[in-house]
N, C-alpha and C. Protein backbone atom coordinates (compact mmCIF):
# COMPACT_ATOMS: atom_id res chain seq x y z
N UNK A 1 -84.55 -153.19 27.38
CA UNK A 1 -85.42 -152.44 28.27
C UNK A 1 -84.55 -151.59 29.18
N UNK A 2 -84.95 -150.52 29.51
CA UNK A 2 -84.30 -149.54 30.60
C UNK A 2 -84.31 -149.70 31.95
N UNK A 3 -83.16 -149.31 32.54
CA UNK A 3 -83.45 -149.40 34.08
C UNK A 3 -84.70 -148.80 34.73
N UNK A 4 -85.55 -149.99 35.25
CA UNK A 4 -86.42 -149.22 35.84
C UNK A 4 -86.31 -147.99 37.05
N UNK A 5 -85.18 -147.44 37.57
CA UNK A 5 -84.84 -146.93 38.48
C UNK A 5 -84.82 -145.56 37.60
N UNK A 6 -84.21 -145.38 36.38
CA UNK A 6 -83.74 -144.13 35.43
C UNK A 6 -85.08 -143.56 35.24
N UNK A 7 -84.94 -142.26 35.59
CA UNK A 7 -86.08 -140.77 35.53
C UNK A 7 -85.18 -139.85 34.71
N UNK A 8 -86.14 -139.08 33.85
CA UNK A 8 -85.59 -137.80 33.58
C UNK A 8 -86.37 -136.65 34.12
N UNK A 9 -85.29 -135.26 34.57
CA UNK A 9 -85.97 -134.72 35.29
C UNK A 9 -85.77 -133.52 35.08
N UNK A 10 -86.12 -132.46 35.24
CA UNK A 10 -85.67 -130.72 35.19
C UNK A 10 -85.48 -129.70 36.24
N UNK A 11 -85.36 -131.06 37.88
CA UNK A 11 -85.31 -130.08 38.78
C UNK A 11 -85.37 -131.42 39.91
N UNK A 12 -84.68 -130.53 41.11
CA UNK A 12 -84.95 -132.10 41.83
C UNK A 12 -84.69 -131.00 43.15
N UNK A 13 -85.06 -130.00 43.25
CA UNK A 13 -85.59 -129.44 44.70
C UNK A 13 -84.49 -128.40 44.93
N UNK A 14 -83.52 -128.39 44.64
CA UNK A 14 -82.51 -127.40 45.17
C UNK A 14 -81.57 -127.01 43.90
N UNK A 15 -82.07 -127.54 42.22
CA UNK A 15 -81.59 -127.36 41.58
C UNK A 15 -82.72 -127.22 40.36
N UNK A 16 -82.74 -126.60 39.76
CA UNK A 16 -83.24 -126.76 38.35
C UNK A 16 -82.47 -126.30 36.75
N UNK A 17 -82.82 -127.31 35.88
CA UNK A 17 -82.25 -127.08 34.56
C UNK A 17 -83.31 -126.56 33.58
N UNK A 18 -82.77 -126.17 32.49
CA UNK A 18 -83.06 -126.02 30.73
C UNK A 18 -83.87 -127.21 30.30
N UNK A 19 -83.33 -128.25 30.69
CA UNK A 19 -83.93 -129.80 30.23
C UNK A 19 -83.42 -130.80 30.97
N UNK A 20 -84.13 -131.57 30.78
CA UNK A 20 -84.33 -133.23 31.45
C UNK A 20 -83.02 -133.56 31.62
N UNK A 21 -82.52 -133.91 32.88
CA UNK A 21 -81.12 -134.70 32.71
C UNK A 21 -81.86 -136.24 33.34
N UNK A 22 -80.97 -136.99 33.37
CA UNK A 22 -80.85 -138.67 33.85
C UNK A 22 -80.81 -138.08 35.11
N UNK A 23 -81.96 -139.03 36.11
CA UNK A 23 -81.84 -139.06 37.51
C UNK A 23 -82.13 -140.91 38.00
N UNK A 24 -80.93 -141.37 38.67
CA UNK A 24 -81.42 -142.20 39.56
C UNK A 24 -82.07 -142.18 40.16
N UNK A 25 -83.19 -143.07 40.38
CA UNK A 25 -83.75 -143.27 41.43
C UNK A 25 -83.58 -143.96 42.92
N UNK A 26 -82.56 -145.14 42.16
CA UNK A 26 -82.11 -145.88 44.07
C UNK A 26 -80.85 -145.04 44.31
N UNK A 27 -79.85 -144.31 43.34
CA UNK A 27 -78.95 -143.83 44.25
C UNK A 27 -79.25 -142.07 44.50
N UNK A 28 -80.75 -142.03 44.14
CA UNK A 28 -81.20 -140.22 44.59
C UNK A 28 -80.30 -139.54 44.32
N UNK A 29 -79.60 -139.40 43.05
CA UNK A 29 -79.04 -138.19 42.50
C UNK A 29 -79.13 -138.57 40.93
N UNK A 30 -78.51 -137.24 40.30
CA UNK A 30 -78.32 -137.27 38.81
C UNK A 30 -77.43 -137.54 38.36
N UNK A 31 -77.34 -138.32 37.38
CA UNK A 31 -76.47 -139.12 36.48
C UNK A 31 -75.63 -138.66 35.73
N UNK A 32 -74.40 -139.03 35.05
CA UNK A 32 -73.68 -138.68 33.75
C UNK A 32 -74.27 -138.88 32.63
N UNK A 33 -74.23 -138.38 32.05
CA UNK A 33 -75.05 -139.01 30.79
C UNK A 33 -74.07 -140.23 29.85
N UNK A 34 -72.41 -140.70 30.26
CA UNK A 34 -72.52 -141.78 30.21
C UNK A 34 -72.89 -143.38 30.77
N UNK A 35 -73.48 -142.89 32.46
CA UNK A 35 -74.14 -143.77 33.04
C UNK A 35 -75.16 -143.60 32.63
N UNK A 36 -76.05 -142.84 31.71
CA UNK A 36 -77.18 -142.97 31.84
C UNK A 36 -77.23 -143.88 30.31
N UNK A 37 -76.01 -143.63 29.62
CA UNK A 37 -76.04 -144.99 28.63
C UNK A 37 -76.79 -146.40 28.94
N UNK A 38 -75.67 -147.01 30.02
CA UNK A 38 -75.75 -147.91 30.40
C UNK A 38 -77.12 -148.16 31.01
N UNK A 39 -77.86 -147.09 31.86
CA UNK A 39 -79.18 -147.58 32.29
C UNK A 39 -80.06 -147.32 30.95
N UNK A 40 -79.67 -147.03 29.81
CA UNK A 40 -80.65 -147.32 28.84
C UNK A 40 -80.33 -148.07 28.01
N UNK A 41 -79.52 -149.19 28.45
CA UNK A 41 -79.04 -150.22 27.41
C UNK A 41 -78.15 -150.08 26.21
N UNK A 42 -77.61 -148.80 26.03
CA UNK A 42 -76.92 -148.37 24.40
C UNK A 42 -75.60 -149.11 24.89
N UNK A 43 -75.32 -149.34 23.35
CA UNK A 43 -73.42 -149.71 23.21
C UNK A 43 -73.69 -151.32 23.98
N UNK A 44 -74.81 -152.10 23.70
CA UNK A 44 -74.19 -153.15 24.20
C UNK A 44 -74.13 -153.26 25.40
N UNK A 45 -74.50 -152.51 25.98
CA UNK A 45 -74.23 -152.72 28.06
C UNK A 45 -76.14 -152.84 28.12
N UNK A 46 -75.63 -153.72 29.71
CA UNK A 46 -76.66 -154.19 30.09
C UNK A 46 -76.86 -153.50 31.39
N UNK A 47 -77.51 -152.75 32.03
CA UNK A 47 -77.84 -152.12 33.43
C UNK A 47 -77.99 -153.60 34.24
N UNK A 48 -78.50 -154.50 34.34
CA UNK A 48 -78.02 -155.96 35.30
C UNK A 48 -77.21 -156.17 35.50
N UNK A 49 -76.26 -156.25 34.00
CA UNK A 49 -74.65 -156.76 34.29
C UNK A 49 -73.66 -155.69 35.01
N UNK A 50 -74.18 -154.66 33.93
CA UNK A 50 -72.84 -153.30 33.90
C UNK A 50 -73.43 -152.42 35.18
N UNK A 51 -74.08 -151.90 35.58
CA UNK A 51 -74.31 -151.11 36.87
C UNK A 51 -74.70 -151.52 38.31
N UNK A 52 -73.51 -150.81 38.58
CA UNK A 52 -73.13 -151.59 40.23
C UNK A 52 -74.15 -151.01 41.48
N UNK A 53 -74.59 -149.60 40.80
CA UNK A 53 -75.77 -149.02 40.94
C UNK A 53 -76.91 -150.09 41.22
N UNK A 54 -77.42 -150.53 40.37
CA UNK A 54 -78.73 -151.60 40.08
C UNK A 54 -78.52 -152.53 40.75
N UNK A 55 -77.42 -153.31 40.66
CA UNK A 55 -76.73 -154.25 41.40
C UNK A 55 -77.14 -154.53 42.89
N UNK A 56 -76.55 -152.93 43.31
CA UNK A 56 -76.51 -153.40 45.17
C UNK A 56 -77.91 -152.95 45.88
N UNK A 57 -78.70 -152.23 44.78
CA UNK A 57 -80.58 -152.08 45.09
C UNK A 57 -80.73 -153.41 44.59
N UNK A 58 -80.56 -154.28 43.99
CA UNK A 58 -81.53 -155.10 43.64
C UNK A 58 -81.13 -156.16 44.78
N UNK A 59 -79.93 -156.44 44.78
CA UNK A 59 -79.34 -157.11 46.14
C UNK A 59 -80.16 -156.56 47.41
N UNK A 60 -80.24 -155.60 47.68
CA UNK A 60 -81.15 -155.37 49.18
C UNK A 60 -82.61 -155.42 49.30
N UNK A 61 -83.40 -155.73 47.82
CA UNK A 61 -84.57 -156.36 47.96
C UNK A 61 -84.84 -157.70 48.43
């Protein structure tokens, strides 16, 4: 399953693209598209384990 935090988006107010990139949602910016691996689970990574991202939001709930 995907990070629930991961959006794709084509614009985020002071920028717009061609197409959808990866946007965080708890750290309010856009992603690499090899972090956005990891928040979609490919290669074996887990967004619980592997992103420190997810990590320190889920910690402050």
């Amino acid at each position: 399953m995907a990070c629930p935090y991961l959006e794709y988006r084509k614009a985020d107010g002071a920028r717009s693209f061609d197409h959808e990139r990866a946007y965080c949602a708890a750290a309010e910016t856009f992603v690499q598209p090899m972090r956005a691996d990891i928040c979609n689970d490919r290669y074996d990574l887990d967004h619980g384990q592997h992103c420190e991202i997810f990590q320190a939001h889920s910690e402050g709930e």
